[in-house]
N, C-alpha and C. Protein backbone atom coordinates (compact mmCIF):
# COMPACT_ATOMS: atom_id res chain seq x y z
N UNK A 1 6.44 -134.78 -65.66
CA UNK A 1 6.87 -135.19 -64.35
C UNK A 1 7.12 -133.94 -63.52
N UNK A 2 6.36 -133.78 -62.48
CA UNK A 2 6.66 -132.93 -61.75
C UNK A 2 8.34 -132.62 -60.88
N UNK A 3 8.97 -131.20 -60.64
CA UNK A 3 10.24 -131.80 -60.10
C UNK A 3 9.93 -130.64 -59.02
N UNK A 4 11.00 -130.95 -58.15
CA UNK A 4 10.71 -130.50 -56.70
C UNK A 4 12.45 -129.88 -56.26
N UNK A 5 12.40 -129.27 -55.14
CA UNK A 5 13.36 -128.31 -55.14
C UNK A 5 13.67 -129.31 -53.32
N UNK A 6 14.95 -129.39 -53.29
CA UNK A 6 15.34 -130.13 -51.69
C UNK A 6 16.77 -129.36 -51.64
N UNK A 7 17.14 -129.15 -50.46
CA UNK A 7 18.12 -128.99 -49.85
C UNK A 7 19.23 -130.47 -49.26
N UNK A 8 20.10 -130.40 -49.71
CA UNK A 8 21.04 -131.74 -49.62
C UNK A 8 22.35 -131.69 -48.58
N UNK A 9 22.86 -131.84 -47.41
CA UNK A 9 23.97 -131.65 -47.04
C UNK A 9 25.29 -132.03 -47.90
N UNK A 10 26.43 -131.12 -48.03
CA UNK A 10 27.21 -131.61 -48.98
C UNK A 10 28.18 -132.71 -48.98
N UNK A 11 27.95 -133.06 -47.51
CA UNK A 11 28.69 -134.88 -47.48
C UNK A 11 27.89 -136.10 -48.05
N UNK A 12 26.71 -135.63 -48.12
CA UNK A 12 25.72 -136.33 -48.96
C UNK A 12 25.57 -136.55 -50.55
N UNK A 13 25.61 -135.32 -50.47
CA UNK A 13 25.96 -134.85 -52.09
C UNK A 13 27.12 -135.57 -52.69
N UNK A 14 28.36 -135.32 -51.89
CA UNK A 14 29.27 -135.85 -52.46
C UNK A 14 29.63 -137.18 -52.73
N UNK A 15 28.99 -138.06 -51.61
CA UNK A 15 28.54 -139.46 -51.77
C UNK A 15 27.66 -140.06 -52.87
N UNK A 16 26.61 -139.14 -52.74
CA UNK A 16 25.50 -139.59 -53.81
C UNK A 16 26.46 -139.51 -55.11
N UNK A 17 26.97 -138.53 -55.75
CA UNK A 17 28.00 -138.08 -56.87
C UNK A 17 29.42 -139.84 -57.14
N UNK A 18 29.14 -140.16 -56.29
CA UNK A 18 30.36 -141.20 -56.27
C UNK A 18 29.80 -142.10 -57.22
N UNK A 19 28.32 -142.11 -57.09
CA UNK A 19 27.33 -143.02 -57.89
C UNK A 19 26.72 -142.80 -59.03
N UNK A 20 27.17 -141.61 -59.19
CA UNK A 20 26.57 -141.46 -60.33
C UNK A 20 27.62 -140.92 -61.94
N UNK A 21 26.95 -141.22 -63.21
CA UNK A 21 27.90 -140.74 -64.13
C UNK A 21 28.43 -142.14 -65.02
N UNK A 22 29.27 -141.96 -66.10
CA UNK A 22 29.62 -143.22 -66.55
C UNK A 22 29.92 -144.54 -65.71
N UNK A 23 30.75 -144.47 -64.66
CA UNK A 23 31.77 -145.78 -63.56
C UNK A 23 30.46 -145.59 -62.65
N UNK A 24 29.18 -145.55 -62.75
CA UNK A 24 28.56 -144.92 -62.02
C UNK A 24 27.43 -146.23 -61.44
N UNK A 25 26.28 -146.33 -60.78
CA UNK A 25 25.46 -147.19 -60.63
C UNK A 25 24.03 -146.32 -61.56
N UNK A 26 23.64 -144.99 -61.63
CA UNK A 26 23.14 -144.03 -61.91
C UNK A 26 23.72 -142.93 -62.89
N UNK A 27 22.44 -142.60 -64.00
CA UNK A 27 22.50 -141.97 -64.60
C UNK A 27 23.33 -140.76 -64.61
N UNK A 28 21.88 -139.68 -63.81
CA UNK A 28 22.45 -138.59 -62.87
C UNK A 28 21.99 -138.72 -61.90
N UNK A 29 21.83 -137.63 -61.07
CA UNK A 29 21.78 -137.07 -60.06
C UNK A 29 20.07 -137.40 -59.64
N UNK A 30 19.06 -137.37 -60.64
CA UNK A 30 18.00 -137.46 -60.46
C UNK A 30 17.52 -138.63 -60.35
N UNK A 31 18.05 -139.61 -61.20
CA UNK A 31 18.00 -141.28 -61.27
C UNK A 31 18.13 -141.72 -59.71
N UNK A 32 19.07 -141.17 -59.48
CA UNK A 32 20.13 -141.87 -58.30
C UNK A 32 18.65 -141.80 -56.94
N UNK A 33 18.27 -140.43 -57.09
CA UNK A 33 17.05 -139.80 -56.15
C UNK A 33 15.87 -140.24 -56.13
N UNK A 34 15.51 -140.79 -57.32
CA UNK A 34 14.54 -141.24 -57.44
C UNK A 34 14.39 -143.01 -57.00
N UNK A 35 15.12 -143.25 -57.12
CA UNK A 35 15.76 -144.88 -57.13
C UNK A 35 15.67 -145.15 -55.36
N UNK A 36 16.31 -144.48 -54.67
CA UNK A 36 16.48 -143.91 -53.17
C UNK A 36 15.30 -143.75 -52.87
N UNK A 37 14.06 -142.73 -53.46
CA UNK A 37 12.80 -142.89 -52.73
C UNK A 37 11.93 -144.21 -52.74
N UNK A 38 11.63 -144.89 -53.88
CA UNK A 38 11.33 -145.86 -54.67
C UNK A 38 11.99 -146.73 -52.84
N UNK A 39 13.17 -147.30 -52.97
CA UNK A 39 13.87 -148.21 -51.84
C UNK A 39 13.09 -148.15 -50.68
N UNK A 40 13.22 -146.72 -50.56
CA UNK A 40 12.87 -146.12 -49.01
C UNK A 40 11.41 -146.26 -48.80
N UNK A 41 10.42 -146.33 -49.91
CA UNK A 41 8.99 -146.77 -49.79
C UNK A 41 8.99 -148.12 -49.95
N UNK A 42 9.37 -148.52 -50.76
CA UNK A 42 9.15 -150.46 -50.46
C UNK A 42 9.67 -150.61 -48.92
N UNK A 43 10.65 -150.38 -48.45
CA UNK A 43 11.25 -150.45 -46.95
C UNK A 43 9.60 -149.90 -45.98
N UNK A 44 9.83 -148.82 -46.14
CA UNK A 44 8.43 -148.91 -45.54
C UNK A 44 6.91 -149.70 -44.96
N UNK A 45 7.16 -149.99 -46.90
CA UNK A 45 5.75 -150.16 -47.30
C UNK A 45 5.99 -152.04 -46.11
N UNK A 46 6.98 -152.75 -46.24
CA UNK A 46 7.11 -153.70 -45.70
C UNK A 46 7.23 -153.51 -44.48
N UNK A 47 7.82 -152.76 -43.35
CA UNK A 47 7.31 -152.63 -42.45
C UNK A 47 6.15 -152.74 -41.71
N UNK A 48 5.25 -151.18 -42.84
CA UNK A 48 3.52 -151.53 -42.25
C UNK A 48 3.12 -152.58 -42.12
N UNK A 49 3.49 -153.30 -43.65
CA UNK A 49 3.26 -154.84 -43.69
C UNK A 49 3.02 -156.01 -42.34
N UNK A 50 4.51 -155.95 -41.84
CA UNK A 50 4.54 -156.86 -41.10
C UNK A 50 3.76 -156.30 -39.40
N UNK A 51 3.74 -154.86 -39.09
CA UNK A 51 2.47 -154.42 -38.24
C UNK A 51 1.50 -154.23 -38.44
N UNK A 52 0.78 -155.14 -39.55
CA UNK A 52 -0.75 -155.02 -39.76
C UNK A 52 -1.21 -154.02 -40.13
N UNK A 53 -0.70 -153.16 -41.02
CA UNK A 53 -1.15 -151.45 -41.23
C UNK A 53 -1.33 -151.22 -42.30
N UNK A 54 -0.83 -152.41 -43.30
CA UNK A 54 -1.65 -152.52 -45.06
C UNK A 54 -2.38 -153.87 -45.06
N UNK A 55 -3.69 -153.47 -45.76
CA UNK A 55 -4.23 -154.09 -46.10
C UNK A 55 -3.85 -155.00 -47.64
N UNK A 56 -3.28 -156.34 -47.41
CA UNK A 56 -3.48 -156.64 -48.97
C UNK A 56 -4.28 -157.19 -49.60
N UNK A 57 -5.09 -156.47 -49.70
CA UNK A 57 -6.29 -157.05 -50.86
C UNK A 57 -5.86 -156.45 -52.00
């Protein structure tokens, strides 16, 4: 799996951290990120959707 290097603001950080860990919704830190992109493309992907911009075949 390729991994990638991002810059995070640390009110972000510290939020994301609330979620993660045992009491957590997420593993770590990477789960949590990955889970977040995953969301943020289905969100998307349904958007185009409903403006005619994917094809579903």
């Amino acid at each position: 799996m390729p991994k990638i290097s991002v810059e995070i603001p640390e009110e972000l950080l510290e939020d994301l951290d609330e979620h993660v860990g045992d009491d957590g919704k997420f593993v770590n830190r990477s789960d949590a990120v990955r889970a977040s992109i995953r969301k943020t493309l289905d969100l998307l992907d349904e958007i185009d959707s409903r403006h005619g911009r994917i094809d579903d075949e």
